[in-house]
C-alpha atoms as a PDB file:
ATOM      1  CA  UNK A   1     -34.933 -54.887 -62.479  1.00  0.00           C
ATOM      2  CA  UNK A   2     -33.707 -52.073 -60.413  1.00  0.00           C
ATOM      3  CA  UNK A   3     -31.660 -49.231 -62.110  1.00  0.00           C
ATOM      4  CA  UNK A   4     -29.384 -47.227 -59.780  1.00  0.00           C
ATOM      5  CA  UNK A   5     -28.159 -43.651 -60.727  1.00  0.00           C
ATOM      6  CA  UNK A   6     -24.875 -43.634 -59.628  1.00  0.00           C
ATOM      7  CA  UNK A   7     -23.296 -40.386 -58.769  1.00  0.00           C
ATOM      8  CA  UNK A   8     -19.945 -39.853 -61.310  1.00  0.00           C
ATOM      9  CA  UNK A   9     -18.177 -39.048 -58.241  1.00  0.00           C
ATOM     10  CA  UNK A  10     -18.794 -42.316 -57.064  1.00  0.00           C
ATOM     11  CA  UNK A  11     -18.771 -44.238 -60.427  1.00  0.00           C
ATOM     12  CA  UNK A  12     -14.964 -45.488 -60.106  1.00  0.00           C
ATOM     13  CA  UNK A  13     -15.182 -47.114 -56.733  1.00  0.00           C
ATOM     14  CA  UNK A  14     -18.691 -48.748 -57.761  1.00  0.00           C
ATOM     15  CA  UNK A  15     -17.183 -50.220 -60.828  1.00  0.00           C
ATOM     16  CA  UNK A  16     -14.888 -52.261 -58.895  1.00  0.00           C
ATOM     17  CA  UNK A  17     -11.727 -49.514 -59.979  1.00  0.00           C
ATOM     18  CA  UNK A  18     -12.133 -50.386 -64.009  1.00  0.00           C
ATOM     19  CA  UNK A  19      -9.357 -49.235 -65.655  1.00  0.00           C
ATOM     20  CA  UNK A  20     -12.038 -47.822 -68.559  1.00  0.00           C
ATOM     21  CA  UNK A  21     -14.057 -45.654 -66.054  1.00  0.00           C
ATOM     22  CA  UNK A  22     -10.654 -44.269 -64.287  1.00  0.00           C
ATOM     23  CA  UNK A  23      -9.721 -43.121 -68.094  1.00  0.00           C
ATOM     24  CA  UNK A  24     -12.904 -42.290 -70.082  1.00  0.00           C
ATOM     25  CA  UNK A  25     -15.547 -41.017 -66.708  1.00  0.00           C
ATOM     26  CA  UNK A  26     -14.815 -37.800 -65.719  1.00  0.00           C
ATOM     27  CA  UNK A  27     -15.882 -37.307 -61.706  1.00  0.00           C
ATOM     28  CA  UNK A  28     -16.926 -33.411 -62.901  1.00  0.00           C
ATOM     29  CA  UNK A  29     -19.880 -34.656 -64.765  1.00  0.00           C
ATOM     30  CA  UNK A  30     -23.040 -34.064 -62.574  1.00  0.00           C
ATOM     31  CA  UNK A  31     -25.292 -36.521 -64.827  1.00  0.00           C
ATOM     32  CA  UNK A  32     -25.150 -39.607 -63.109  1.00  0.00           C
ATOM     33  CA  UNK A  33     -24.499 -42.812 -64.357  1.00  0.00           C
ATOM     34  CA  UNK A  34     -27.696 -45.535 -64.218  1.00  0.00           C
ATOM     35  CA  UNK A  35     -26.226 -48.564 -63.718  1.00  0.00           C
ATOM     36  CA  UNK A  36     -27.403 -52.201 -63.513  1.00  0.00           C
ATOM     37  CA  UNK A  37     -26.346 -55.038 -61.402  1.00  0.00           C
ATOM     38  CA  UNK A  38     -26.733 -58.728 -61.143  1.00  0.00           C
ATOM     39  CA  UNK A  39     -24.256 -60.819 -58.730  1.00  0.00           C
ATOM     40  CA  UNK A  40     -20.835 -60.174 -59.314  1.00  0.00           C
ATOM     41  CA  UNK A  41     -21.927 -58.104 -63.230  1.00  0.00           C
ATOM     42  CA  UNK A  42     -22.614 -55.228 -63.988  1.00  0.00           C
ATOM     43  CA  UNK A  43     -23.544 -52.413 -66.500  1.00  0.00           C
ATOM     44  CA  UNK A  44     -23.436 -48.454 -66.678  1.00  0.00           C
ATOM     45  CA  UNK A  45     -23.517 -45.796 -68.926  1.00  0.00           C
ATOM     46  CA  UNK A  46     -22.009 -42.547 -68.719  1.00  0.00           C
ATOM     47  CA  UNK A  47     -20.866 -39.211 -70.172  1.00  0.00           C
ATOM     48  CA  UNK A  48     -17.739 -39.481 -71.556  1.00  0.00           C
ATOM     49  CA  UNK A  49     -16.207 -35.866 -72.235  1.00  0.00           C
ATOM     50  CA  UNK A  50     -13.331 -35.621 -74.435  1.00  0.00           C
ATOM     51  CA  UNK A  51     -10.576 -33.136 -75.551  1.00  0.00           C
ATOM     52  CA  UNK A  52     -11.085 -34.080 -80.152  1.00  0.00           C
ATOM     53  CA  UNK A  53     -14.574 -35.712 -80.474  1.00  0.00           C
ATOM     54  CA  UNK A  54     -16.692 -33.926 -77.992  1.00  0.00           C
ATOM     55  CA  UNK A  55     -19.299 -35.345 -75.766  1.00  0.00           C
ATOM     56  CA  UNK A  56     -20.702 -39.261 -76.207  1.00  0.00           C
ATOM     57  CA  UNK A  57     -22.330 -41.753 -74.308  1.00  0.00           C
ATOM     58  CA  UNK A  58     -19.797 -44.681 -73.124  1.00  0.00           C
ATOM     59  CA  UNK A  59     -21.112 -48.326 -72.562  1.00  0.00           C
ATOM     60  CA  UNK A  60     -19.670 -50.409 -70.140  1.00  0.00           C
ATOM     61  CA  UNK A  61     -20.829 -54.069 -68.577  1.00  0.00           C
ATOM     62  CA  UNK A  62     -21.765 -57.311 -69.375  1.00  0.00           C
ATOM     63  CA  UNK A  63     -23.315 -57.626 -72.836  1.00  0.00           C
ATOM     64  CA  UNK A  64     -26.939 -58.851 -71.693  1.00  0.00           C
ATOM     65  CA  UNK A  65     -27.365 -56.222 -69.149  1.00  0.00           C
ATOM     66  CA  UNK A  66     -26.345 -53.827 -71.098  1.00  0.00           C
ATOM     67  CA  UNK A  67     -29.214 -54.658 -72.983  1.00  0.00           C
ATOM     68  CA  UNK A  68     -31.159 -54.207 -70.294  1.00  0.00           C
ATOM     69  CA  UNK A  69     -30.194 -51.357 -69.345  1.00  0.00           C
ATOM     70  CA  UNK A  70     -30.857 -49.873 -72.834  1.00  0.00           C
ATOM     71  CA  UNK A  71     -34.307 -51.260 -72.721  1.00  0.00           C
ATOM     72  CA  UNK A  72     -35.301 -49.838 -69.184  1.00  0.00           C
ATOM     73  CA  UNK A  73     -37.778 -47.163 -68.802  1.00  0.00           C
ATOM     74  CA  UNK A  74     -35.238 -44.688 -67.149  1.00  0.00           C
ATOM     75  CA  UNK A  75     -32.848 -44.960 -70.234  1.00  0.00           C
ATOM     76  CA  UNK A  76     -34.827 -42.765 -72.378  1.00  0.00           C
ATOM     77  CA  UNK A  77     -35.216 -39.726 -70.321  1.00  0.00           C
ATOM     78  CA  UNK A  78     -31.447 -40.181 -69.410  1.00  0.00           C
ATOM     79  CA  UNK A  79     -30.823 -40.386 -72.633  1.00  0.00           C
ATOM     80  CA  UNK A  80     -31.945 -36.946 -73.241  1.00  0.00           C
ATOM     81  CA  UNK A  81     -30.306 -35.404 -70.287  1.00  0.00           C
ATOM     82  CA  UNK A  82     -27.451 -36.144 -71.901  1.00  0.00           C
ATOM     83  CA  UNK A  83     -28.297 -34.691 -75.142  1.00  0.00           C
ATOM     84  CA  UNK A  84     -29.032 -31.611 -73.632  1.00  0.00           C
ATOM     85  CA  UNK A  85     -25.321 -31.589 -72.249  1.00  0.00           C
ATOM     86  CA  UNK A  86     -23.882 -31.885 -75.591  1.00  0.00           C
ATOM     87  CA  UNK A  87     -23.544 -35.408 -75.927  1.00  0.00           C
ATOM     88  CA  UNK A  88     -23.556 -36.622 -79.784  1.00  0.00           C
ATOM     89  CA  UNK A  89     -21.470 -39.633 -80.099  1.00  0.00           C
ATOM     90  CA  UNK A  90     -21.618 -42.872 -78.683  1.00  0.00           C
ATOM     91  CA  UNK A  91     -19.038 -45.415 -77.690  1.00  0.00           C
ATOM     92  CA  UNK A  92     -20.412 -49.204 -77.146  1.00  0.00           C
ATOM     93  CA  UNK A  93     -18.352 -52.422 -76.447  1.00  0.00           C
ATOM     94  CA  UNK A  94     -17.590 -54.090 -79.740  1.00  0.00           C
ATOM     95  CA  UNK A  95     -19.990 -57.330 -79.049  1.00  0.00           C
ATOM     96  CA  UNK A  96     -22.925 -54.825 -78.601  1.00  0.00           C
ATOM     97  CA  UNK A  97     -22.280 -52.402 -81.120  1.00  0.00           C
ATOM     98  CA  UNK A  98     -26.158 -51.933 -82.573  1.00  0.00           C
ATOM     99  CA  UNK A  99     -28.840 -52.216 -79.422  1.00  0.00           C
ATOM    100  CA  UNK A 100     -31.573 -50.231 -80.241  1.00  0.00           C
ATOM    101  CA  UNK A 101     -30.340 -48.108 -82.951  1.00  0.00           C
ATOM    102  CA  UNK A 102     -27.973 -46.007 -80.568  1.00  0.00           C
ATOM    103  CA  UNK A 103     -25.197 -46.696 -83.186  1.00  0.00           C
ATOM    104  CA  UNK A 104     -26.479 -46.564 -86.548  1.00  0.00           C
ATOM    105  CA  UNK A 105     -23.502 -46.291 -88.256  1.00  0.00           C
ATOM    106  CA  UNK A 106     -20.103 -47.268 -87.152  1.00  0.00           C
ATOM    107  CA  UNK A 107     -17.483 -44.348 -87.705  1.00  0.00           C
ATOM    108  CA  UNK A 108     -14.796 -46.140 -85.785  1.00  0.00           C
ATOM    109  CA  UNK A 109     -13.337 -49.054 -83.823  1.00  0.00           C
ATOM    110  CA  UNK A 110     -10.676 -48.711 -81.246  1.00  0.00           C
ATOM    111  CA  UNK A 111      -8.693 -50.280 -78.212  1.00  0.00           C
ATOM    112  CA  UNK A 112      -8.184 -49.269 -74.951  1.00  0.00           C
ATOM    113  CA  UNK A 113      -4.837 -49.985 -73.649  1.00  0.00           C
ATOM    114  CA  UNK A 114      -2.846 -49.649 -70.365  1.00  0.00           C
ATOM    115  CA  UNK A 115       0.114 -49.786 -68.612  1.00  0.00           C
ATOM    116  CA  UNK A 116       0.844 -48.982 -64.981  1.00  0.00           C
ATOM    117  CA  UNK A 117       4.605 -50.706 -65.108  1.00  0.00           C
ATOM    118  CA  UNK A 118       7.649 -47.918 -66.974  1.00  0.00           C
ATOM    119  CA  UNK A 119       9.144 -49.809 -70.018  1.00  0.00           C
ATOM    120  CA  UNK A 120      12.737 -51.146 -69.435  1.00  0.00           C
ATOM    121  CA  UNK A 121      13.741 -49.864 -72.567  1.00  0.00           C
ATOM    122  CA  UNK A 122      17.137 -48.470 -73.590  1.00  0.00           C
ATOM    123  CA  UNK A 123      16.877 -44.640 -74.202  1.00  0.00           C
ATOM    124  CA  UNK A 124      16.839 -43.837 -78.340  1.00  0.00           C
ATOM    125  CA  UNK A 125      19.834 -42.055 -79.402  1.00  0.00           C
ATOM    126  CA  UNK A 126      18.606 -38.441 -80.753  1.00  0.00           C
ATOM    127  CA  UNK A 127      15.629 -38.529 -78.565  1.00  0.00           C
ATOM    128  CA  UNK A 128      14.913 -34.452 -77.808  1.00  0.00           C
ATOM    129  CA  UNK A 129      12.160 -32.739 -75.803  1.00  0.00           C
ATOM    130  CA  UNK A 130      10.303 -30.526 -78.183  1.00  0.00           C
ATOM    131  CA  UNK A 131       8.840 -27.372 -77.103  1.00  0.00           C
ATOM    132  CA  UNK A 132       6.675 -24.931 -78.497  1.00  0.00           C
ATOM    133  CA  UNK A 133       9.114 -22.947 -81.392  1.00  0.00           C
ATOM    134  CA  UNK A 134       9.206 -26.734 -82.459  1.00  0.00           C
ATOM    135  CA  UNK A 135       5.269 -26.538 -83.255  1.00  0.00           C
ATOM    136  CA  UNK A 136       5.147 -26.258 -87.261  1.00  0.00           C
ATOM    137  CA  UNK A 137       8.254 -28.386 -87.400  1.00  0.00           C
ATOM    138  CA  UNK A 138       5.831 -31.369 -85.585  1.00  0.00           C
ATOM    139  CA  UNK A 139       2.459 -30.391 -87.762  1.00  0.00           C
ATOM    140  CA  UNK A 140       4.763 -30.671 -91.069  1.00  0.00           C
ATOM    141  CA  UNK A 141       5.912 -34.119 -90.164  1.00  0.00           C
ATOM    142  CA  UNK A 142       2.437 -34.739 -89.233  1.00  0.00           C
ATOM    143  CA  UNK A 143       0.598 -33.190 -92.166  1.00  0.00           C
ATOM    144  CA  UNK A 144       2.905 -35.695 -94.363  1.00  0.00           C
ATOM    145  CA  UNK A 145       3.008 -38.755 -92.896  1.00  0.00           C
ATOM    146  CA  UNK A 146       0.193 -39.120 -90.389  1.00  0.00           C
ATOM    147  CA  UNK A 147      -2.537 -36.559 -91.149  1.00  0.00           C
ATOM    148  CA  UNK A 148      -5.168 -38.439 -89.190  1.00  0.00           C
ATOM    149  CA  UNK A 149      -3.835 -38.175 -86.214  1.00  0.00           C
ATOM    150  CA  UNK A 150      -5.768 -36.972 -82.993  1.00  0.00           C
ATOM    151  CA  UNK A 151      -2.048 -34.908 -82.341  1.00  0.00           C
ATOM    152  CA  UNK A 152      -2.299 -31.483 -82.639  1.00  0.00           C
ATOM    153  CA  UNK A 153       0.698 -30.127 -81.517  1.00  0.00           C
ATOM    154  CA  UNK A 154       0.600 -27.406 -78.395  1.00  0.00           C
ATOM    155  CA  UNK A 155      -3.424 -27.041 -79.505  1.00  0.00           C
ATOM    156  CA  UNK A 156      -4.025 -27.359 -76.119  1.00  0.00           C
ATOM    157  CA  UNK A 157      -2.015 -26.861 -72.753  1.00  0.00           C
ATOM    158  CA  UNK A 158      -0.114 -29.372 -70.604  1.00  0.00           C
ATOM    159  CA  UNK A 159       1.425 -31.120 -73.649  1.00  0.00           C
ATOM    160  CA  UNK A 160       4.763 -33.005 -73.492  1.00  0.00           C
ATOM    161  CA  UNK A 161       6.253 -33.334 -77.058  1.00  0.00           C
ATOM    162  CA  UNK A 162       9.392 -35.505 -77.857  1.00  0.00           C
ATOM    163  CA  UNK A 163      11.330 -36.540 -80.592  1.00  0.00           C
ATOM    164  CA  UNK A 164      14.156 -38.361 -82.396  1.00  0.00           C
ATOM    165  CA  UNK A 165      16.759 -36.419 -84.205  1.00  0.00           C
ATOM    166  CA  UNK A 166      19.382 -37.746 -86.588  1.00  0.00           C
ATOM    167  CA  UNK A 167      22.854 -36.793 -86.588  1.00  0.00           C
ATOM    168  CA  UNK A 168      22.027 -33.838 -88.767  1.00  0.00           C
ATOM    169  CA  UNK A 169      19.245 -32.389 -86.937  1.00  0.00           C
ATOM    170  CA  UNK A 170      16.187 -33.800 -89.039  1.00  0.00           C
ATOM    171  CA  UNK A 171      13.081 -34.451 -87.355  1.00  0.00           C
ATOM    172  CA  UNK A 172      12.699 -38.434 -87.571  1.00  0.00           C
ATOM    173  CA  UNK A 173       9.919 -39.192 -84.787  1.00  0.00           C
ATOM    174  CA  UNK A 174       7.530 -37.055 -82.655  1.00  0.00           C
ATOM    175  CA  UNK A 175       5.287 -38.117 -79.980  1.00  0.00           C
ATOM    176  CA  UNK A 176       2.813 -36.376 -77.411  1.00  0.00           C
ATOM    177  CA  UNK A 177       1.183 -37.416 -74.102  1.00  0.00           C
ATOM    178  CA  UNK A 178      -1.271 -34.992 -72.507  1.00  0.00           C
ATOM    179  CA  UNK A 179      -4.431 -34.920 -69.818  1.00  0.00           C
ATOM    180  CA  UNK A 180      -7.514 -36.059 -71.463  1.00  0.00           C
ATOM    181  CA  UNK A 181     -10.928 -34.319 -70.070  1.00  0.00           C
ATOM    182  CA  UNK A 182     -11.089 -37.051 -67.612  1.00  0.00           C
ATOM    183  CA  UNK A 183      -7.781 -36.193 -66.483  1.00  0.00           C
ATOM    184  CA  UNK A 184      -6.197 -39.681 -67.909  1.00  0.00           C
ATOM    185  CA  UNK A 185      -2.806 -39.699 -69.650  1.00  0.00           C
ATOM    186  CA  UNK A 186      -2.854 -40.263 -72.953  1.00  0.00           C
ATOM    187  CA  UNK A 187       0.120 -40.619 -75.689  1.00  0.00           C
ATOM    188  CA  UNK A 188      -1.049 -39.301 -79.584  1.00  0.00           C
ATOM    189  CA  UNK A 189       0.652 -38.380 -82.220  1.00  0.00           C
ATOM    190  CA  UNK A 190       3.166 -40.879 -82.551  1.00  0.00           C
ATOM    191  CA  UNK A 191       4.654 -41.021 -85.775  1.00  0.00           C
ATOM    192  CA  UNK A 192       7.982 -41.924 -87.759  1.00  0.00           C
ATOM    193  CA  UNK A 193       8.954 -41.066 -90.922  1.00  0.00           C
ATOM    194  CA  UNK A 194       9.051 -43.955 -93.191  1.00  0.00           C
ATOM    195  CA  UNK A 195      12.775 -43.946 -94.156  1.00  0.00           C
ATOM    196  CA  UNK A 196      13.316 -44.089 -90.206  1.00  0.00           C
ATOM    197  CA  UNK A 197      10.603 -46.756 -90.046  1.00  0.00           C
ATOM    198  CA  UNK A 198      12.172 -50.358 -88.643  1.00  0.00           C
ATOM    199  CA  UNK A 199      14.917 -48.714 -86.015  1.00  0.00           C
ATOM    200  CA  UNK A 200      12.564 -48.974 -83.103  1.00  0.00           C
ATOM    201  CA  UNK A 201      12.279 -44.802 -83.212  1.00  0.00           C
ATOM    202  CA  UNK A 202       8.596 -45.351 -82.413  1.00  0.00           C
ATOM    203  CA  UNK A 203       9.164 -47.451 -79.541  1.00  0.00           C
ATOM    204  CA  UNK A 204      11.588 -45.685 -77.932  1.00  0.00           C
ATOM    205  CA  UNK A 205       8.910 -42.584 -78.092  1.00  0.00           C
ATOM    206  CA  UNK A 206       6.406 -44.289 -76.808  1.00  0.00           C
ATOM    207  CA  UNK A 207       8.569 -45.371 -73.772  1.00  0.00           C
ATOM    208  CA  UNK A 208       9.802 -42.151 -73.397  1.00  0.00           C
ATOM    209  CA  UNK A 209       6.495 -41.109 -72.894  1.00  0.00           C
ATOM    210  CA  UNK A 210       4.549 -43.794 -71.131  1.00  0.00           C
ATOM    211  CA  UNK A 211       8.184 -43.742 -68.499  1.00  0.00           C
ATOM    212  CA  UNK A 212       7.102 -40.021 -67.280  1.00  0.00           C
ATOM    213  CA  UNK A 213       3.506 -40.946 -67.503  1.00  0.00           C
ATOM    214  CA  UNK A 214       3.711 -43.856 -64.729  1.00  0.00           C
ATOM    215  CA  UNK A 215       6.279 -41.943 -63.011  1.00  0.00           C
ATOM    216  CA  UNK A 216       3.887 -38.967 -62.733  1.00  0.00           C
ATOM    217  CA  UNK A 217       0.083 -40.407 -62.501  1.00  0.00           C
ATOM    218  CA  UNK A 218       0.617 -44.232 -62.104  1.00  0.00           C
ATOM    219  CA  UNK A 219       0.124 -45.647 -65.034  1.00  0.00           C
ATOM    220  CA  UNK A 220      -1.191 -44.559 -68.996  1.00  0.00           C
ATOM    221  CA  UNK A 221      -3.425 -45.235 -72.297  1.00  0.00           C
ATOM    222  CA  UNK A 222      -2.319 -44.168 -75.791  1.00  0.00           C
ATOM    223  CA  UNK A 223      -5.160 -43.993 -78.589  1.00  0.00           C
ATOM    224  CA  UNK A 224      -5.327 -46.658 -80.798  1.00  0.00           C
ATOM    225  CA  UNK A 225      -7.427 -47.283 -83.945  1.00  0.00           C
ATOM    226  CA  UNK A 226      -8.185 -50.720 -84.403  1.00  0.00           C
ATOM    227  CA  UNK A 227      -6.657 -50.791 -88.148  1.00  0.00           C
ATOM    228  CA  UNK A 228      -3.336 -49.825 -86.893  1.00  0.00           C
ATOM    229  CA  UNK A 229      -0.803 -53.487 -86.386  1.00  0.00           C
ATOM    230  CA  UNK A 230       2.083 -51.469 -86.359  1.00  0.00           C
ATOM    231  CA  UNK A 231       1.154 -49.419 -83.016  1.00  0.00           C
ATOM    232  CA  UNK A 232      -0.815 -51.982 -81.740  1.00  0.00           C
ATOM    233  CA  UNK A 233       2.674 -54.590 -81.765  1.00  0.00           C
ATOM    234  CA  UNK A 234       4.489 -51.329 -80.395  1.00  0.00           C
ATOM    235  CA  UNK A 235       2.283 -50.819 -77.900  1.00  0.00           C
ATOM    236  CA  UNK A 236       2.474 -54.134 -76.499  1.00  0.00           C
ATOM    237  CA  UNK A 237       6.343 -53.821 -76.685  1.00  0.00           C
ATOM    238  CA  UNK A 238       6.666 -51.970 -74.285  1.00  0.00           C
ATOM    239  CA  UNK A 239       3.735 -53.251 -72.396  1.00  0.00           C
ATOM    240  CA  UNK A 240       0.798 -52.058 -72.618  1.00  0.00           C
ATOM    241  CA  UNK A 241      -2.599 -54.519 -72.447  1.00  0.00           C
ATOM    242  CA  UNK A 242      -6.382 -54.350 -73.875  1.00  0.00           C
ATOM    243  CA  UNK A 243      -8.577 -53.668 -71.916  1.00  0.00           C
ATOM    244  CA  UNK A 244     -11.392 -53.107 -73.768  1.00  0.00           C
ATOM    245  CA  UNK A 245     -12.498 -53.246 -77.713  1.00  0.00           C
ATOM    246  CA  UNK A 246     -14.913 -50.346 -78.737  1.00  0.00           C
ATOM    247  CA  UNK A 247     -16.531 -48.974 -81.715  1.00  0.00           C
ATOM    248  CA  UNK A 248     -17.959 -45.361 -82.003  1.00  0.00           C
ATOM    249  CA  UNK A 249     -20.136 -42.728 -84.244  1.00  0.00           C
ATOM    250  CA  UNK A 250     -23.053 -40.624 -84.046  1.00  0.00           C
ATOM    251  CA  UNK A 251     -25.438 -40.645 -81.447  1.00  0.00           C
ATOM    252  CA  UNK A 252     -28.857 -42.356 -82.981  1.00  0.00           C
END
């Protein structure tokens, strides 16, 4: 068994263009990534450097190599390279989720989802642009009716907020999609009220959104917690795919 370091500027094009390491690997990261190949499989690790939950380990391959990767003498010390950079989290495929106590607890399970195709959807009546006066009007919807959000409105810059407004002026819908660290676009925040709940608000948001997004960078992700139907089937409606299944928490 022969593990490769593979430099992160390099990572993409070596993973056969996986939609995960174009969103989650960032090519500024000067650890490089050991990897593991057999035939047409393979397996890496690498930094994965994020805007809300810091620095973690991401997993990525074939389940039984990724075993073997773990288990290879040149994990360890990588391993604590990347400790030393900050990284305290760890994100592992959902079918490996405990190999050798990286993940001893899991905090949380999520999908990755893309798109590189604009929605042909119908643009939602009200829909504004929201800019930054708008900010506490956002948090307040967000404080009440989805406070765990990873939106934080205009916390950091390069965010594009929008919105539904009913005939009175009332904030009914908000939405975000901003750079991650790797420099992927990613849609948060996307919430309705629940009177407005059933009228499609948050799909026509998430269009909105993902419509700029492929028209600007190709394609886009949103964030996604696993217990979370309702985005999940809106997601899809306007079609986005999974790609992946993950589950994350502390670094072991």
């Amino acid at each position: 068994m022969s593990i490769e370091q593979v430099p992160m500027t390099e990572l993409l094009a070596r993973s056969g263009e996986d939609p995960v390491v174009r969103a989650e690997a960032s090519p500024a990261t000067d650890l490089p990534a050991p990897g593991l190949r057999r035939g047409d499989t393979r397996a890496f690790v690498f930094l994965r450097p994020t805007l809300i939950h810091g620095i973690s380990l991401m997993f990525r391959g074939e389940d039984a190599l990724l075993h073997e990767l773990v288990g290879s003498s040149p994990f360890g010390p990588w391993v604590a390279q990347a400790r030393a950079k900050g990284a305290d989290g760890v994100t592992l495929p959902r079918s490996v989720e405990r190999p050798a106590g990286l993940l001893p607890r899991v905090r949380g399970r999520w999908e990755f989802m893309t798109t590189t195709t604009a929605p042909a959807v119908t643009a939602t009546e009200g829909l504004v642009e929201l800019d930054e006066s708008r900010q506490a009007e956002i948090q307040a919807l967000l404080d009440e009716h989805n406070p765990g959000t990873d939106g934080s409105p205009f916390g950091r810059p390069g965010q594009r907020w929008v919105g539904v407004r009913d005939t009175s002026g009332v904030l009914l819908a908000v939405g975000c999609c901003e750079l991650e660290a790797s420099g992927a676009p990613v849609l948060s925040g996307i919430t309705v009220v629940p009177r407005a709940r059933g009228a499609a608000l948050g799909r026509g948001v998430t269009a909105e959104l993902t419509r700029q997004a492929v028209s600007e960078h190709g394609w886009c992700t949103p964030g996604l917690y696993s217990h979370n139907d309702r985005a999940r089937e809106v997601y899809r409606s306007v079609g986005y795919v999974v790609r992946a299944e993950w589950s994350s928490g502390r670094l072991g």
